[in-house]
Protein backbone atom coordinates (compact mmCIF):
# COMPACT_ATOMS: atom_id res chain seq x y z
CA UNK A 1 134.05 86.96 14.00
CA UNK A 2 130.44 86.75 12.53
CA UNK A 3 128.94 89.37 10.51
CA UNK A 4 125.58 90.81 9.45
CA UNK A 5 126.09 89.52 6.09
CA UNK A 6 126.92 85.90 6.88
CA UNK A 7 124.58 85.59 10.36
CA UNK A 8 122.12 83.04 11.05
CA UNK A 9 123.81 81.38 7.98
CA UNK A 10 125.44 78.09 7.52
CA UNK A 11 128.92 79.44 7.12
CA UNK A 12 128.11 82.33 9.69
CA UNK A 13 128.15 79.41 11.82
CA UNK A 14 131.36 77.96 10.83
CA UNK A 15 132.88 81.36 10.94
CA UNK A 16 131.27 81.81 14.35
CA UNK A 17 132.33 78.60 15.86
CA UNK A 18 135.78 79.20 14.39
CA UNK A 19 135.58 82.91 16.50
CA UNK A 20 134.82 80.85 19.33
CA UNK A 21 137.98 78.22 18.98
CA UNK A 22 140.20 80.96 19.00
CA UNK A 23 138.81 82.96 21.92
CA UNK A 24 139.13 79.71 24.09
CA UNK A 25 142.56 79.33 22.80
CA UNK A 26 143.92 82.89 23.53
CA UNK A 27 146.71 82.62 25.90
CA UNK A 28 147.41 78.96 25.33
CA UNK A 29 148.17 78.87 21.93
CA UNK A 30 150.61 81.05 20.12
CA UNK A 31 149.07 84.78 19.33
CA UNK A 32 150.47 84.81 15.84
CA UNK A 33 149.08 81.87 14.55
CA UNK A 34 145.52 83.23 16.41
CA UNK A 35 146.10 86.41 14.69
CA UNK A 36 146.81 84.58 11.32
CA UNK A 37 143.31 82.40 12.03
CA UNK A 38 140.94 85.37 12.94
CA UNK A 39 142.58 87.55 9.96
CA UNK A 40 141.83 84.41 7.39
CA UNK A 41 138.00 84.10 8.81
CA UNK A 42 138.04 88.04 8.34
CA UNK A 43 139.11 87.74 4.98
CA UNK A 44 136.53 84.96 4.56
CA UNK A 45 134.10 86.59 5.86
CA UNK A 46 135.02 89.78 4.04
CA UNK A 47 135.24 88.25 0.65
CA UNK A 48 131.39 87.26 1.42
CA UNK A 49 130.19 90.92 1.85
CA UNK A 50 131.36 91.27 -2.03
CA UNK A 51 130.11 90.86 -5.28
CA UNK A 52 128.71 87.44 -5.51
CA UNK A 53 128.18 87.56 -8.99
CA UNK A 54 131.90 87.24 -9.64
CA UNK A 55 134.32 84.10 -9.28
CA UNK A 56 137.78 85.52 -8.74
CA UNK A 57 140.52 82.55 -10.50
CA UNK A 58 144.36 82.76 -10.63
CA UNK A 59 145.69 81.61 -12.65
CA UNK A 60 149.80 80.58 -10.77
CA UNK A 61 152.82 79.08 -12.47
CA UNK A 62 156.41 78.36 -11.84
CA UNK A 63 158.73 80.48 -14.76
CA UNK A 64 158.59 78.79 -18.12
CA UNK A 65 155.35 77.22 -17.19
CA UNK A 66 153.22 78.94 -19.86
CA UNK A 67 151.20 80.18 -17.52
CA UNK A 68 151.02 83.73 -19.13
CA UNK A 69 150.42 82.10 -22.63
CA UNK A 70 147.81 79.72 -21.17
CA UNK A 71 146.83 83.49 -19.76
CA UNK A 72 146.45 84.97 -23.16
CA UNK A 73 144.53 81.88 -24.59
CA UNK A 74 142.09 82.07 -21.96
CA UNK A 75 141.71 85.61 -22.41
CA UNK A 76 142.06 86.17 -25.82
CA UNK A 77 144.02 88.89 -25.56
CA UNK A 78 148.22 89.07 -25.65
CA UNK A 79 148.22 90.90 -22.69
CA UNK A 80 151.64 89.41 -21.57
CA UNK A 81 153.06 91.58 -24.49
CA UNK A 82 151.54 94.38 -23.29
CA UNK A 83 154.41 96.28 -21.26
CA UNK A 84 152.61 98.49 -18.51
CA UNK A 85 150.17 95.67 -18.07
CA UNK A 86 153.03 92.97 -17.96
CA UNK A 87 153.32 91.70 -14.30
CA UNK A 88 157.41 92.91 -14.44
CA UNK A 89 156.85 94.15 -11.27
CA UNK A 90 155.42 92.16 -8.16
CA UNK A 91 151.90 93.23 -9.38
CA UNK A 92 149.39 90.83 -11.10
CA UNK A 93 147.13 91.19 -13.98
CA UNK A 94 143.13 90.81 -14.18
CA UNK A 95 140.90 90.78 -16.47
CA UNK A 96 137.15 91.11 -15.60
CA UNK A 97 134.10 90.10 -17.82
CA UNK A 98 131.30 92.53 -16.39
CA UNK A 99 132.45 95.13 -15.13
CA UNK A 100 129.55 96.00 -12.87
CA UNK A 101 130.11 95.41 -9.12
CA UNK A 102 133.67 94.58 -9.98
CA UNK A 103 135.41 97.57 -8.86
CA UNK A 104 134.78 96.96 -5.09
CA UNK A 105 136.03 93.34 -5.61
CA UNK A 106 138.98 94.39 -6.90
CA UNK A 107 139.99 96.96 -4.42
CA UNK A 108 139.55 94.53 -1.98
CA UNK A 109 142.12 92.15 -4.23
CA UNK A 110 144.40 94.44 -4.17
CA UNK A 111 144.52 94.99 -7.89
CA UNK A 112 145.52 98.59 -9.28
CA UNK A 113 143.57 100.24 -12.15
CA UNK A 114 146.68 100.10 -14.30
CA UNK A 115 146.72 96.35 -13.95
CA UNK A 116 143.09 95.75 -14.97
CA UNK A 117 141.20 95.02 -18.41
CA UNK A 118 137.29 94.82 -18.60
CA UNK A 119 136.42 92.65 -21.78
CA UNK A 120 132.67 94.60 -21.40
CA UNK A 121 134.71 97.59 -22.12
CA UNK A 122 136.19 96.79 -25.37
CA UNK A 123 133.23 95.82 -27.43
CA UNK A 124 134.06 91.73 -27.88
CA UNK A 125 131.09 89.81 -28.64
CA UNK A 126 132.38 86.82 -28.96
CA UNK A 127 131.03 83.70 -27.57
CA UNK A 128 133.22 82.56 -24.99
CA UNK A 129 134.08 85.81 -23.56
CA UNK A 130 129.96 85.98 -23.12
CA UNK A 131 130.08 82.87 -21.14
CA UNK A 132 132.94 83.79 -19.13
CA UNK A 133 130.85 85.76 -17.57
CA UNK A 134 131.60 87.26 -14.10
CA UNK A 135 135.09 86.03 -14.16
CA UNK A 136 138.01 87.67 -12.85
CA UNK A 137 141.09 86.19 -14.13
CA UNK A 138 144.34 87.08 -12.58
CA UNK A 139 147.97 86.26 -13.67
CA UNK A 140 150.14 86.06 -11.10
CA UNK A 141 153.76 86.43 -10.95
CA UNK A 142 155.75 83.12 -11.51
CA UNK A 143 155.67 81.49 -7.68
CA UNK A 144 159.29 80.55 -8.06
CA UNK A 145 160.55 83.82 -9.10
CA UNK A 146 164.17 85.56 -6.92
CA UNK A 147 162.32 88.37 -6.17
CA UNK A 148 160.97 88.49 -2.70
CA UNK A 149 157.99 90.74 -3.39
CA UNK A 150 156.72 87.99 -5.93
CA UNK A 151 156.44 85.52 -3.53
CA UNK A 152 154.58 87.90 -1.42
CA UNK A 153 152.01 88.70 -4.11
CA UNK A 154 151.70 85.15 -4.96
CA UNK A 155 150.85 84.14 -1.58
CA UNK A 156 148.51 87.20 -1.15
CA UNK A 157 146.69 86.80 -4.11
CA UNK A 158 146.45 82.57 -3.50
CA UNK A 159 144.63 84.07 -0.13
CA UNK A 160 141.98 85.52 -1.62
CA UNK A 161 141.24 83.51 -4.77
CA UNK A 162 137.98 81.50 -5.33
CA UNK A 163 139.64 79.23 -7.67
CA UNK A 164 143.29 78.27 -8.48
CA UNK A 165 144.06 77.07 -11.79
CA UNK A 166 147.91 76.00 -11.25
CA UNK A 167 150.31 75.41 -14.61
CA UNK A 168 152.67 72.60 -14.44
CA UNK A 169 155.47 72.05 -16.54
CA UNK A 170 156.22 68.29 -17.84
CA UNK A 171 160.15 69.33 -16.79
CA UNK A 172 159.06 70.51 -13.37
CA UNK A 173 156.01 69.24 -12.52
CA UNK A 174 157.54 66.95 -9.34
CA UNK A 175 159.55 70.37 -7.93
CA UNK A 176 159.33 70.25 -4.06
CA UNK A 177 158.94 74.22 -4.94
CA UNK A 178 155.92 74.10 -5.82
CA UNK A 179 154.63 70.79 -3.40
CA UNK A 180 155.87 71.61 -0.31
CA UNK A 181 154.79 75.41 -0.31
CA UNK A 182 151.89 75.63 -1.66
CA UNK A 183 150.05 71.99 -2.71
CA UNK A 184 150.65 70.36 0.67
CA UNK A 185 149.51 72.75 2.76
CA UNK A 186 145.98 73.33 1.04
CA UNK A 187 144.71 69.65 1.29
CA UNK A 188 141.85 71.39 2.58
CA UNK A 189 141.11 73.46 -0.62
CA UNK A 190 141.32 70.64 -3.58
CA UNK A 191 138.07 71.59 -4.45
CA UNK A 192 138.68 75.36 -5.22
CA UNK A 193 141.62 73.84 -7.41
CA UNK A 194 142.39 72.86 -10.94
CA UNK A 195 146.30 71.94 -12.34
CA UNK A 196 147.19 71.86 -15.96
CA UNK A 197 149.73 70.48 -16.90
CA UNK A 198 151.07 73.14 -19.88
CA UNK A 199 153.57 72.05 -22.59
CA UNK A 200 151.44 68.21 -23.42
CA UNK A 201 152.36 68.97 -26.92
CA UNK A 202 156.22 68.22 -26.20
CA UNK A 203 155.28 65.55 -25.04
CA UNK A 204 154.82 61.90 -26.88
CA UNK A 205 151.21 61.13 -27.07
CA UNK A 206 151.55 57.57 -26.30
CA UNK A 207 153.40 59.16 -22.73
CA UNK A 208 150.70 61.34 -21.65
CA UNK A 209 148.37 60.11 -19.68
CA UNK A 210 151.02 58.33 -18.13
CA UNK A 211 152.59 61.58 -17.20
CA UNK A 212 148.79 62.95 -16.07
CA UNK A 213 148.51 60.10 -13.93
CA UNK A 214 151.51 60.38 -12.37
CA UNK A 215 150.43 64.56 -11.60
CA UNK A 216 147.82 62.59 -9.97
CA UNK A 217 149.81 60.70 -7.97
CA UNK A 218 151.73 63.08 -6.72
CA UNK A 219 149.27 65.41 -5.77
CA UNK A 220 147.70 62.47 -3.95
CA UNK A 221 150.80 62.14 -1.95
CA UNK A 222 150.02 65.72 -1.35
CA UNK A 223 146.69 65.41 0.07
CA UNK A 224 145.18 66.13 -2.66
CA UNK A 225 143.84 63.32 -4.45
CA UNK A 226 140.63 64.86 -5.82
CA UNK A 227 142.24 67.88 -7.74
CA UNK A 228 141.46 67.02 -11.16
CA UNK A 229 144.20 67.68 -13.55
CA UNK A 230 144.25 68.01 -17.54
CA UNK A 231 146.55 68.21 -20.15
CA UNK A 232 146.78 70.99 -22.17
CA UNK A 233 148.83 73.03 -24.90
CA UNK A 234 148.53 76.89 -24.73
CA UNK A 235 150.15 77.00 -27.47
CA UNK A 236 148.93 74.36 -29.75
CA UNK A 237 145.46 74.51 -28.20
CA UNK A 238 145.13 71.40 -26.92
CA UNK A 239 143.12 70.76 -23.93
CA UNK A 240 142.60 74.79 -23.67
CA UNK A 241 138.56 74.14 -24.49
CA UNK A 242 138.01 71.76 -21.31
CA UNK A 243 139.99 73.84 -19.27
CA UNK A 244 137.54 76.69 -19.99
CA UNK A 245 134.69 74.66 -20.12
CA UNK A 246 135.79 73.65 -16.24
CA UNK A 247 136.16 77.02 -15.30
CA UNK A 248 133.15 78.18 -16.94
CA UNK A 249 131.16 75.05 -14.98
CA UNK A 250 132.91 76.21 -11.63
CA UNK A 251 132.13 79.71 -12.25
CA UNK A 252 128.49 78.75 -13.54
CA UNK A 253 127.86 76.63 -10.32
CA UNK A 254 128.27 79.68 -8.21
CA UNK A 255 129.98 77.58 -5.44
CA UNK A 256 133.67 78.21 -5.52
CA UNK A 257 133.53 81.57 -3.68
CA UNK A 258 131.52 80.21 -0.53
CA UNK A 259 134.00 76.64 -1.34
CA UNK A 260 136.85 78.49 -1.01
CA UNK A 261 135.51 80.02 2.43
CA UNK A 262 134.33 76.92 3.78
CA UNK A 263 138.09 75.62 2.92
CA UNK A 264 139.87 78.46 4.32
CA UNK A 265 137.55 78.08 7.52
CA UNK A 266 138.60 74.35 7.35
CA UNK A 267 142.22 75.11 7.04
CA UNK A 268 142.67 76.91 9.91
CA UNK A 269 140.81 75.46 12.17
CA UNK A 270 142.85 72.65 11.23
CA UNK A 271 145.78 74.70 12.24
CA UNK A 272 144.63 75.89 15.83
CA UNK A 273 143.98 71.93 16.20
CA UNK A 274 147.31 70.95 15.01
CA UNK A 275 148.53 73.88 17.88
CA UNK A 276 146.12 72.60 20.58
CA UNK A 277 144.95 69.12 19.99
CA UNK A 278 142.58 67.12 18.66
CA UNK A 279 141.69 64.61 21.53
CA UNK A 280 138.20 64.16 22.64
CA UNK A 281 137.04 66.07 26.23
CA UNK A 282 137.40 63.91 29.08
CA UNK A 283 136.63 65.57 32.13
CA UNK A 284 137.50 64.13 35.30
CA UNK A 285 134.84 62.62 37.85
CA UNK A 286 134.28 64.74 41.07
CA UNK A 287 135.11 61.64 43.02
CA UNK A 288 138.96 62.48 42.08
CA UNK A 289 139.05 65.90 43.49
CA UNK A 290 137.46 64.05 46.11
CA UNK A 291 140.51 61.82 46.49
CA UNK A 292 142.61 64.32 46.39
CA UNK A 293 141.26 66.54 49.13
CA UNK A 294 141.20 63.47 51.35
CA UNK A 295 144.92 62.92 50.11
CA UNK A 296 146.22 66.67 51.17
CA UNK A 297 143.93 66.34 54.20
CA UNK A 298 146.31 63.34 55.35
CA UNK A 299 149.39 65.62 54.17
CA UNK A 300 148.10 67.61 57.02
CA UNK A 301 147.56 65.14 59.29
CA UNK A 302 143.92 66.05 60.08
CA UNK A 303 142.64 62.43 60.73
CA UNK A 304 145.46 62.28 63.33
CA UNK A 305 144.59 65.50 64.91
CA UNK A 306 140.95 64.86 65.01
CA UNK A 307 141.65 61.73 66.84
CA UNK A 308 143.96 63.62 69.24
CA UNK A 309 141.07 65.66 69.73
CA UNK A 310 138.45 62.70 70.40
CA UNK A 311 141.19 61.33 73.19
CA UNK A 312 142.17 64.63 74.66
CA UNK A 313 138.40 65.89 75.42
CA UNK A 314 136.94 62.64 76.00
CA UNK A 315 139.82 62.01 78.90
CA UNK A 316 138.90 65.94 80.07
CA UNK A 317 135.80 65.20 80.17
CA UNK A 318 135.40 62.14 81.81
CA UNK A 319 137.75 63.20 84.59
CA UNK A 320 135.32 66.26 85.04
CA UNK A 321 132.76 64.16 85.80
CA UNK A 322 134.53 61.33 87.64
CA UNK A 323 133.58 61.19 91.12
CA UNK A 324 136.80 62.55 92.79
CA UNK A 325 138.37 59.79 94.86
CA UNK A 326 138.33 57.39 92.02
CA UNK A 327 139.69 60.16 89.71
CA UNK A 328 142.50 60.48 92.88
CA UNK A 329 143.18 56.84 93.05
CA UNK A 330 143.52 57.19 89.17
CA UNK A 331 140.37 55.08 88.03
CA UNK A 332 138.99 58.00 85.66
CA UNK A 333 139.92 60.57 83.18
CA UNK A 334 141.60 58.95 80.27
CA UNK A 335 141.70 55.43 82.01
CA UNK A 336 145.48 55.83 83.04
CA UNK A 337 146.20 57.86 79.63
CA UNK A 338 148.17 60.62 80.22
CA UNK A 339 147.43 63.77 77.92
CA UNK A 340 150.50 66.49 78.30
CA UNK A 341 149.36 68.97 75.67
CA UNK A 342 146.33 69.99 73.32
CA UNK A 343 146.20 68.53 69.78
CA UNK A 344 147.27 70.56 66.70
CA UNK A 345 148.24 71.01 63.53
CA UNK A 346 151.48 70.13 62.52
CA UNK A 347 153.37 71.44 59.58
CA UNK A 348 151.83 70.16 56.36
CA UNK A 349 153.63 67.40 54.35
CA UNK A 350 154.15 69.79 51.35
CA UNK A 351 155.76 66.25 49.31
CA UNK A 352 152.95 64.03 49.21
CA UNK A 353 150.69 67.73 48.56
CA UNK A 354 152.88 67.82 45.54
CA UNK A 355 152.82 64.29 44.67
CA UNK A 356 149.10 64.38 44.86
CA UNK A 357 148.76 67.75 42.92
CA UNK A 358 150.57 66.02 40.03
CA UNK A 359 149.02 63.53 40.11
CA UNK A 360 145.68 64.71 39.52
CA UNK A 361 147.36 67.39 37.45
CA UNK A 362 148.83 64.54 34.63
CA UNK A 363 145.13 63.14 34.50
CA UNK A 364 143.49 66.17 33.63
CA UNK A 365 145.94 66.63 31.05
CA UNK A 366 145.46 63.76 29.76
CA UNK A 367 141.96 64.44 29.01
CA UNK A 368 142.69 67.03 26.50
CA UNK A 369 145.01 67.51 23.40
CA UNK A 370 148.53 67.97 23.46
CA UNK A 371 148.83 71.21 23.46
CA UNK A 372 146.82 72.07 25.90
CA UNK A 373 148.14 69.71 28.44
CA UNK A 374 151.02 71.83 29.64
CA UNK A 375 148.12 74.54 30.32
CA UNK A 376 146.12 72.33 32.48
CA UNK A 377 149.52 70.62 34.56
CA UNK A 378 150.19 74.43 35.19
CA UNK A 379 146.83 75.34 36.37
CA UNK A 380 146.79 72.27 38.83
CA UNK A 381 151.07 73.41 39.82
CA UNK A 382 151.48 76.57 39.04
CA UNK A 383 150.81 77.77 43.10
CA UNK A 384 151.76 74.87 44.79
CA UNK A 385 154.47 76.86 46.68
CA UNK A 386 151.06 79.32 47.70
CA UNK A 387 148.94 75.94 48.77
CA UNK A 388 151.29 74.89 51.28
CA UNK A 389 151.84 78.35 52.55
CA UNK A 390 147.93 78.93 52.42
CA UNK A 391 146.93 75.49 54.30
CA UNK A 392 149.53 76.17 56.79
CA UNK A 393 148.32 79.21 57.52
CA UNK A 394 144.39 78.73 57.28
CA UNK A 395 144.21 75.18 59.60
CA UNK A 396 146.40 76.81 61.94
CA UNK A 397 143.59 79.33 62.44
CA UNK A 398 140.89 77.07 62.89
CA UNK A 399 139.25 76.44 66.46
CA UNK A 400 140.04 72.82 66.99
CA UNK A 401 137.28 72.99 69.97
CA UNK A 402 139.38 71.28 72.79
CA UNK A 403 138.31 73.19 75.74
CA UNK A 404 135.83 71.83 77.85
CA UNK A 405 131.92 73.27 77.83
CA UNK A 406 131.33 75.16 80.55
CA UNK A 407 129.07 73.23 82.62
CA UNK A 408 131.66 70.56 82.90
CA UNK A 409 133.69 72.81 84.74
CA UNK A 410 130.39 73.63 87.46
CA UNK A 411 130.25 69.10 87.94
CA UNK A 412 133.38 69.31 88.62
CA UNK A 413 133.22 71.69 90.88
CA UNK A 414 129.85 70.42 91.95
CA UNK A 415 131.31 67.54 93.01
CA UNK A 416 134.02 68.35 95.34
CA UNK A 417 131.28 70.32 96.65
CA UNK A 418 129.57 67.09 97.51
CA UNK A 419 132.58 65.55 98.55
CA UNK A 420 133.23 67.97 101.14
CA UNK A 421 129.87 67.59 102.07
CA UNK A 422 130.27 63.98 102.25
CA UNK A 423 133.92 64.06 104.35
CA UNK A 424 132.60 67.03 106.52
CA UNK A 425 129.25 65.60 107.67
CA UNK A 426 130.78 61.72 107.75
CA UNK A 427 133.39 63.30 110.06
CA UNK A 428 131.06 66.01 112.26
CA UNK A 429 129.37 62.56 112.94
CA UNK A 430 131.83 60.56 113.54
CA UNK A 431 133.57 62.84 115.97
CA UNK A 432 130.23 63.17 117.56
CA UNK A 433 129.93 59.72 117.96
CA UNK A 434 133.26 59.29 119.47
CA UNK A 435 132.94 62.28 122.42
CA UNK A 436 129.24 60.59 122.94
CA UNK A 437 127.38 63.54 121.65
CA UNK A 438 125.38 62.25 119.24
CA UNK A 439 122.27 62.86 121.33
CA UNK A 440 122.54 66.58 120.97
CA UNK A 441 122.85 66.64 117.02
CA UNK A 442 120.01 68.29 115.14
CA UNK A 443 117.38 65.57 113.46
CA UNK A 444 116.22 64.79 109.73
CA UNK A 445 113.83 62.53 110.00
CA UNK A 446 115.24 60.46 112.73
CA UNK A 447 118.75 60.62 111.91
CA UNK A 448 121.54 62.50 112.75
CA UNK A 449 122.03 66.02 110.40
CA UNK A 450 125.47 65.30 110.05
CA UNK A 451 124.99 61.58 108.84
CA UNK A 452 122.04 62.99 106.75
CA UNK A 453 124.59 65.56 105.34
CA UNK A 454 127.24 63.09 104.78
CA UNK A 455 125.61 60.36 103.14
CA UNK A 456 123.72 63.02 101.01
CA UNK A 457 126.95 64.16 99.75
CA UNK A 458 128.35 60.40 99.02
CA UNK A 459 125.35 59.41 96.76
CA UNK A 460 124.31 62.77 95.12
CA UNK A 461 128.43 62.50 94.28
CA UNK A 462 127.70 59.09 92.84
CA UNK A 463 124.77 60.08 91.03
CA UNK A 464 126.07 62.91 89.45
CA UNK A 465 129.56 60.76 88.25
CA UNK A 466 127.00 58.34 87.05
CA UNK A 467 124.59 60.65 84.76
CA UNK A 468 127.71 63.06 83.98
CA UNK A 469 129.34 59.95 82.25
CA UNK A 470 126.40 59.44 79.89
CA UNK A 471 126.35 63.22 79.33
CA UNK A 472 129.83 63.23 78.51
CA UNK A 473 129.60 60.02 75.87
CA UNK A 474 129.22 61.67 72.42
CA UNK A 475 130.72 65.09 73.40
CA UNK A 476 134.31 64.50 72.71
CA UNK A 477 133.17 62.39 69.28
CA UNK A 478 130.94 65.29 68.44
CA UNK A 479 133.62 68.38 69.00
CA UNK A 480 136.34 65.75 66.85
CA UNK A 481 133.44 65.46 64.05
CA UNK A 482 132.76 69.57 64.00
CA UNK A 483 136.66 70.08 64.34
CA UNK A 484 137.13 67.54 61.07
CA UNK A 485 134.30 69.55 59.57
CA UNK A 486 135.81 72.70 60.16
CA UNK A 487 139.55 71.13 59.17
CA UNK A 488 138.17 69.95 55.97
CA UNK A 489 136.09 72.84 54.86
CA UNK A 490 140.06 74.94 54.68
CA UNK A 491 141.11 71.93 52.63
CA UNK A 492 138.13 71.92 50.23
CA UNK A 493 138.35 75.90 49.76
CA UNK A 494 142.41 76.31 49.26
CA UNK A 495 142.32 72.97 46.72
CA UNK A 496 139.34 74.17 45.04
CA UNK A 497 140.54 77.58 44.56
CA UNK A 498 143.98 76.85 43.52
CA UNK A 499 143.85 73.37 42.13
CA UNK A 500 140.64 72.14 41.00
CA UNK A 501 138.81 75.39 39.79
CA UNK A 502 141.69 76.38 38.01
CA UNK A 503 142.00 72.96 36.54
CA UNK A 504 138.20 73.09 35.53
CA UNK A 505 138.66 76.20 33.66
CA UNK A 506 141.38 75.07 31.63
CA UNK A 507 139.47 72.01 30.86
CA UNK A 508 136.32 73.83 30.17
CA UNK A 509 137.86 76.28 27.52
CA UNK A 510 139.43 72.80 25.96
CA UNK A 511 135.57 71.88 25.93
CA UNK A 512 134.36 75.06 24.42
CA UNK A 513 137.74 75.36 21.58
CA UNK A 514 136.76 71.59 20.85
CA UNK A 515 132.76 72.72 20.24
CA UNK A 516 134.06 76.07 18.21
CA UNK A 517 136.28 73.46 16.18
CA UNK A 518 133.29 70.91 15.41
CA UNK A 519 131.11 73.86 13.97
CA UNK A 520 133.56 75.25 11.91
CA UNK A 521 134.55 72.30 10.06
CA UNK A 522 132.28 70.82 7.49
């Protein structure tokens, strides 16, 4: 929302950091009222890139106020009398002292030709007009008028005014009219504000400042406690020389136009944070998404599986390296466990995925405003319905590693190798032995080749059972550990994707409205 004119600047930076509030907020916060915000910090903004040498002050009334004769007094001029320049229609008056650079200001207003008076123009020396210097005065149309287009122009012109000078009436001064619509909600703007309170004469001296200090009160009540309010006769004159002499020290000071910008900055980003909330950022630690991937990772029963997985392979395994008579008298394997079927996944526990979703989901939400809440609970729920389907889907995929390596499968059928080895010689020698031939079989080193053969086969068998058990100790933990791994990696990626990234972007837009908010208030 910055702008060439205002960059690098104090305000720029308010006005920036306001741009910045509203682009985080887009699409969780109403688009009117973001409209409304980034069309006031335009008009802000805006109003900077003209004249600076002029203070633009309404001057707003309810009907029978006096605020067109507290108008003319401030003026000089009867200009209420005057018909074509008589605000009969939903236009308002202005009169300018110094013309120059004025004419772009009051385009931008709003303010027809027909509808304007410059005092340079009409060859009025006199002393106050001289000091009124660089004043626009407008009279607006009475703010409690029937006509809808009055309203309209009241409101308009309120917009866009450095300073407000607001006539009371000592009848009407309490109406909710005027309270409720316009004085409560510009608590941020009491210093680009003045009230008078019109009519004092009619009023018993010895009563006045009573009735001033109760003006007071009530615009305290309003928010607005620092509004300073005088009491003043347009028509008698009374108090009509400190109300210009304010004006003329506002006007002087050269701080009501950037006053009223800073206000109008303040204002709405006090609105987006009434729409969004005001809380504090309080991000969540990564130890929670932590919890709650372990939480859907019991949902889908992966510490189960995994230790399915540890059984099933490390009974497999075993028995392939079991020496096989002991695995056929049933002393290997699992160790008289009986495994039917290969672990998997079973269908995920989609209620206690929800119940965990939610639960993280009412934590994050607590950890912004109000209004933003119901934007992070939906990031964390809105595809619950997709999770379930998505986990389902993606752990049913994943290689849970049960088969056995093959080199257990060549012990194994090493060993019946041996074993045959072992029964064949064993009985070549003992059938040799019984038909007395044992003389004619071949020698090893003294002893029989069948024995040799034979007893060769029964302790190579035992050997290899023996080392193929070590071999076989961590394999089963180590394929349950990768299978976890790989189990837990499509847990991690569908929670982060659909629950916890979406949750940290909601959260970190809270984080950026709340920084755009802090730099664009004062």
């Amino acid at each position: 929302m910055g702008d060439l004119a205002t960059r690098g600047t104090p305000i720029g930076e308010r006005v920036d950091g306001l741009g910045d509030a509203v682009l985080a907020a887009r699409g969780r916060v109403p688009d009117e009222l973001l409209d409304e915000v980034a069309a006031a910090a335009d008009r802000a903004t805006g109003r900077l890139k003209l004249s600076a040498r002029h203070t633009v002050v309404a001057i707003a009334g309810a009907t029978g106020s006096g605020k067109s004769s507290t108008y003319n007094a401030l003026t000089g001029l009867e200009l209420s009398s005057v018909g074509i320049r008589r605000p009969t229609t939903s236009w308002a008056t202005a009169v300018v002292w110094g013309s120059q650079g004025a004419e772009e200001l009051l385009d931008w207003i709003g303010i027809p030709p027909r509808h304007q008076t410059m005092r340079d123009s009409m060859l009025d020396t006199r002393r106050e007009d001289s000091s009124f210097d660089g004043v626009v005065l407008l009279d607006l149309p009475d703010h409690d008028s029937t006509e809808v287009s009055h309203h309209l122009e009241v409101d308009r012109l309120i917009a866009v005014a450095d300073l407000m000078v607001w006539i009371l009436d000592p009848q009407k001064y309490a109406d909710a009219a005027v309270h409720d619509r316009y004085f409560k909600p510009m608590a941020t703007h009491q210093g680009v504000m003045l009230v008078a309170l019109n009519h004092i004469d009619t009023v018993p001296p010895e009563r006045r400042q009573t009735m001033v200090d109760d003006v007071r009160r009530l615009l305290a009540e309003d928010g607005l406690p620092d509004v300073q309010v005088l009491g003043i006769s347009a028509k008698e004159g009374i108090g009509m020389a400190e109300l210009r002499a304010e004006i003329q020290r506002r006007v002087q000071d050269k701080r009501s136009t950037t006053a009223r910008v800073e206000a109008d900055i303040a204002a709405a980003a006090g609105r987006l944070e009434a729409a969004a909330g005001s809380a504090p950022v309080r991000e969540l630690p990564v130890k929670r998404f932590d919890e709650l991937e372990e939480a859907v990772a019991d949902a889908a029963g992966v510490s189960a599986v995994v230790d399915g997985i540890e059984r099933t392979l490390g009974s497999r395994a075993r028995g392939a390296v079991t020496w096989p008579p002991l695995l056929l008298l049933g002393r290997g394997g699992g160790d008289g466990e009986r495994i039917d079927a290969d672990p998997r996944i079973a269908p995920l526990d989609r209620a206690s995925v929800d119940t965990a979703v939610r639960g993280l989901a009412d934590e994050a939400g607590d950890g912004v405003g109000e209004g933003w809440a119901p934007h992070v609970r939906t990031a964390a729920t809105g595809r619950l319905a997709e999770v379930g389907d998505r986990l389902d889907r993606e752990l049913g995929k994943v290689d849970l590693g049960v088969r056995l390596p093959f080199w257990l499968n060549l012990v194994r059928l090493l060993h019946w190798l041996l074993l045959l080895a072992a029964v064949g010689g064993l009985g070549w020698w003992g059938y040799a032995a019984v038909r007395g031939t044992t003389d004619d079989l071949q020698q090893v080193a003294g002893f029989p080749l069948p024995a040799v053969v034979g007893v060769a086969g029964l302790v190579l068998g035992i050997v290899l059972a023996i080392v193929g058990r070590s071999l076989v100790g961590g394999l089963a933990r180590g394929r349950a550990e990768s299978a976890d791994e790989r189990l837990r990696a499509v847990v991690h990626e569908v929670v982060d994707a659909d629950v916890v990234q979406p949750v940290n972007r909601e959260v970190a837009a809270y984080a950026s409205f709340r920084r755009g908010i802090a730099a664009a208030r004062p």
